[in-house]
Protein backbone atom coordinates (compact mmCIF):
# COMPACT_ATOMS: atom_id res chain seq x y z
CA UNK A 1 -27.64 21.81 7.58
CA UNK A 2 -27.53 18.84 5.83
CA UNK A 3 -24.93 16.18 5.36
CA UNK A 4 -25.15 12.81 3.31
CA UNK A 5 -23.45 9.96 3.00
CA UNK A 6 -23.49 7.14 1.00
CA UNK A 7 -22.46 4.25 3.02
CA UNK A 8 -21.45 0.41 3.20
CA UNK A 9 -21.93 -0.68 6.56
CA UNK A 10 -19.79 -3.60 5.54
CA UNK A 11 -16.55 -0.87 5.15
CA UNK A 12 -14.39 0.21 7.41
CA UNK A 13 -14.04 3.42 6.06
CA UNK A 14 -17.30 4.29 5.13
CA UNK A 15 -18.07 3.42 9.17
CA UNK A 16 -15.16 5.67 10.33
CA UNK A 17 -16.35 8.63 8.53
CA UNK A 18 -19.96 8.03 9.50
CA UNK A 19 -18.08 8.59 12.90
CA UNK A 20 -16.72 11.48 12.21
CA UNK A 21 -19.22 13.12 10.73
CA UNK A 22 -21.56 12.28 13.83
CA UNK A 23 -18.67 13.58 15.95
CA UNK A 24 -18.77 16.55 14.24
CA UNK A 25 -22.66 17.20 15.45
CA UNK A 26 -23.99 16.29 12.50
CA UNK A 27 -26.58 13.50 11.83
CA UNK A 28 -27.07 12.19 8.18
CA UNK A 29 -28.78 11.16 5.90
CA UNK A 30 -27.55 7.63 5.47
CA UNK A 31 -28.09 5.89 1.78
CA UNK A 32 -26.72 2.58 1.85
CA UNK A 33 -26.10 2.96 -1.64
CA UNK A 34 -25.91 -0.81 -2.38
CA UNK A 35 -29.82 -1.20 -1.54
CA UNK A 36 -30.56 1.98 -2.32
CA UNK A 37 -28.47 2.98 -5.32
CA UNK A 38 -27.81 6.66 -7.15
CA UNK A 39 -29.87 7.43 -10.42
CA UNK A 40 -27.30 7.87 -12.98
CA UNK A 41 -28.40 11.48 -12.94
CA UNK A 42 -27.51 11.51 -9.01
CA UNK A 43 -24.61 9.72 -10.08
CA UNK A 44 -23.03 12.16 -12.79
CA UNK A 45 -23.59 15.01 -10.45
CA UNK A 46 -22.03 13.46 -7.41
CA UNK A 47 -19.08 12.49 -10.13
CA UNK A 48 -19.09 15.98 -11.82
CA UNK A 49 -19.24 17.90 -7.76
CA UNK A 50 -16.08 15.91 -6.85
CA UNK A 51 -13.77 16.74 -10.50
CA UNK A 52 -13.76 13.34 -11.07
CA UNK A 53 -14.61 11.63 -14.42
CA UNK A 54 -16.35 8.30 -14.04
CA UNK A 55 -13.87 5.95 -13.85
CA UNK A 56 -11.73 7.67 -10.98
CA UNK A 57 -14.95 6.53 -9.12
CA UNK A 58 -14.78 2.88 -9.90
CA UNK A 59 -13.79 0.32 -6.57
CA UNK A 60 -11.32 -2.30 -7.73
CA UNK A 61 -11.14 -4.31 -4.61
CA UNK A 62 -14.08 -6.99 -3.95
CA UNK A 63 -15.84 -6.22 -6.44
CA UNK A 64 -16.18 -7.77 -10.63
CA UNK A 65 -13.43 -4.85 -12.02
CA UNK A 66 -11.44 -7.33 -13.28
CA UNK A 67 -13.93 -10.12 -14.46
CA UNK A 68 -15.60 -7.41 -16.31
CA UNK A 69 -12.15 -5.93 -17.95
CA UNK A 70 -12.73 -2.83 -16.81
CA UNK A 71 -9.06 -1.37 -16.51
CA UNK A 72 -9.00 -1.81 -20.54
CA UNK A 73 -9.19 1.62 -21.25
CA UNK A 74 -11.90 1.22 -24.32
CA UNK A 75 -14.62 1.77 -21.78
CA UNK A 76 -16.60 5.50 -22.15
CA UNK A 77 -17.20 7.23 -19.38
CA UNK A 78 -20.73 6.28 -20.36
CA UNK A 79 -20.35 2.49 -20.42
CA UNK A 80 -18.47 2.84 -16.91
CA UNK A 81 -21.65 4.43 -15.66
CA UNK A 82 -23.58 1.74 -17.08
CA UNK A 83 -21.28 -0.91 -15.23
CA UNK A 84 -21.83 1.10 -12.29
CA UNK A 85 -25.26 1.50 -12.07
CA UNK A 86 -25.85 -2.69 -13.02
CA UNK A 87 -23.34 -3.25 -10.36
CA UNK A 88 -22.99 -0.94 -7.35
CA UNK A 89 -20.18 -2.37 -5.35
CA UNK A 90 -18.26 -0.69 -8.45
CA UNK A 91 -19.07 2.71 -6.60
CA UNK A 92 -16.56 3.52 -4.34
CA UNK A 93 -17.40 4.79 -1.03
CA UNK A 94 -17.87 6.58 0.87
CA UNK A 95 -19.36 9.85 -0.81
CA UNK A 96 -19.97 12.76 1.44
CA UNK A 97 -22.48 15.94 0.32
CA UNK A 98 -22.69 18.43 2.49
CA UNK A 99 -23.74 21.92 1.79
CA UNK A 100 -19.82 22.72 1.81
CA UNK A 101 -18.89 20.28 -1.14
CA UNK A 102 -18.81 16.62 -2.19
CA UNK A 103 -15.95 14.18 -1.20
CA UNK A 104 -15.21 10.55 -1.70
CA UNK A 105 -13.50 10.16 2.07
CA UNK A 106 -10.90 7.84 1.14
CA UNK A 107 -9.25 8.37 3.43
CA UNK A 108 -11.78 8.66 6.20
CA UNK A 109 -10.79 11.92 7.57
CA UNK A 110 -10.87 13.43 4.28
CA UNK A 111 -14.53 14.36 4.81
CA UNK A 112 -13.47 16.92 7.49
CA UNK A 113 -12.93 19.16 4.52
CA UNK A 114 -16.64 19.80 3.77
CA UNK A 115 -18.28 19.60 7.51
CA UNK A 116 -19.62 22.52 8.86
CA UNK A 117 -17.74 21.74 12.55
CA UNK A 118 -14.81 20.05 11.64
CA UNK A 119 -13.08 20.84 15.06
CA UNK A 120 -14.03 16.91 15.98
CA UNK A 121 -11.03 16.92 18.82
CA UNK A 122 -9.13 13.63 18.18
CA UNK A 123 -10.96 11.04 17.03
CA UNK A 124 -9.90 6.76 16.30
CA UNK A 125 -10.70 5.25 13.47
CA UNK A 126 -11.40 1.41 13.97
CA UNK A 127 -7.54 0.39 13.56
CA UNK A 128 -6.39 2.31 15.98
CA UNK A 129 -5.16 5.39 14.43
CA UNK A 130 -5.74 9.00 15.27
CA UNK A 131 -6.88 12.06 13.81
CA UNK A 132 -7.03 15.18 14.88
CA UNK A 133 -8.93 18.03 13.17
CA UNK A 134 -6.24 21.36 12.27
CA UNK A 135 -7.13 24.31 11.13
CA UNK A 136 -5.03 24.34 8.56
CA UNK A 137 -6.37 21.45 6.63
CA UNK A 138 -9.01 22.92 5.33
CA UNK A 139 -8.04 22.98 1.48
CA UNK A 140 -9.79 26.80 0.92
């Protein structure tokens, strides 16, 4: 089985569900997807797998959002692609693909929804909190 995640080492987040997902038994497939960044094929169908429309995807913090004006809503879900694509910190991460679905695990734990053995036991992120896998999180 294979899982995949598109990571910034550089983000918390992204690091605590690479964590979990190697908790979990799994080892990924690890695109650091600011070096190595999604076709804009790859990225439409990682957009369309999650019910999201293109700008649901786009990272505000530490990146150009707002030097670019991109909460004016005149932007097409095309032209936020094309921001995307010319600037990849817009992305936010961390996307998860596993042969169960496609999340963006924000937060981090949210990517127990699609792993094959989600039963991780309790697990700490990097600030200190907890979380522990229930059966009954599993959205369906």
């Amino acid at each position: 089985m294979t899982v995949t995640i598109y990571h910034n080492p550089d983000c918390g987040t992204s690091r605590n569900t690479l964590a979990i997902i190697r908790q979990s038994g799994e080892e990924p497939e690890v695109i650091k997807y600011l070096k190595t960044p999604p076709s804009r094929q790859r990225l439409v169908e990682l957009i369309a797998a999650m019910g999201m429309m293109p700008r649901d995807l786009l990272r505000e913090k530490g990146t150009p959002y707002a030097e670019l004006g991109l909460a004016d809503p005149k932007w097409t879900g095309e032209q936020i692609l094309d921001f995307m694509l010319a600037h990849p910190i817009l992305i936010n991460r961390p996307i998860v693909v596993s042969p169960l679905g496609v999340v963006l695990a924000r937060p981090s734990e949210k990517v127990l929804d699609i792993l094959p053995n989600p039963e991780i036991g309790a697990f700490t992120k990097e600030d200190g909190e907890v979380v522990i896998y229930t059966p009954d999180r599993r959205a369906g």
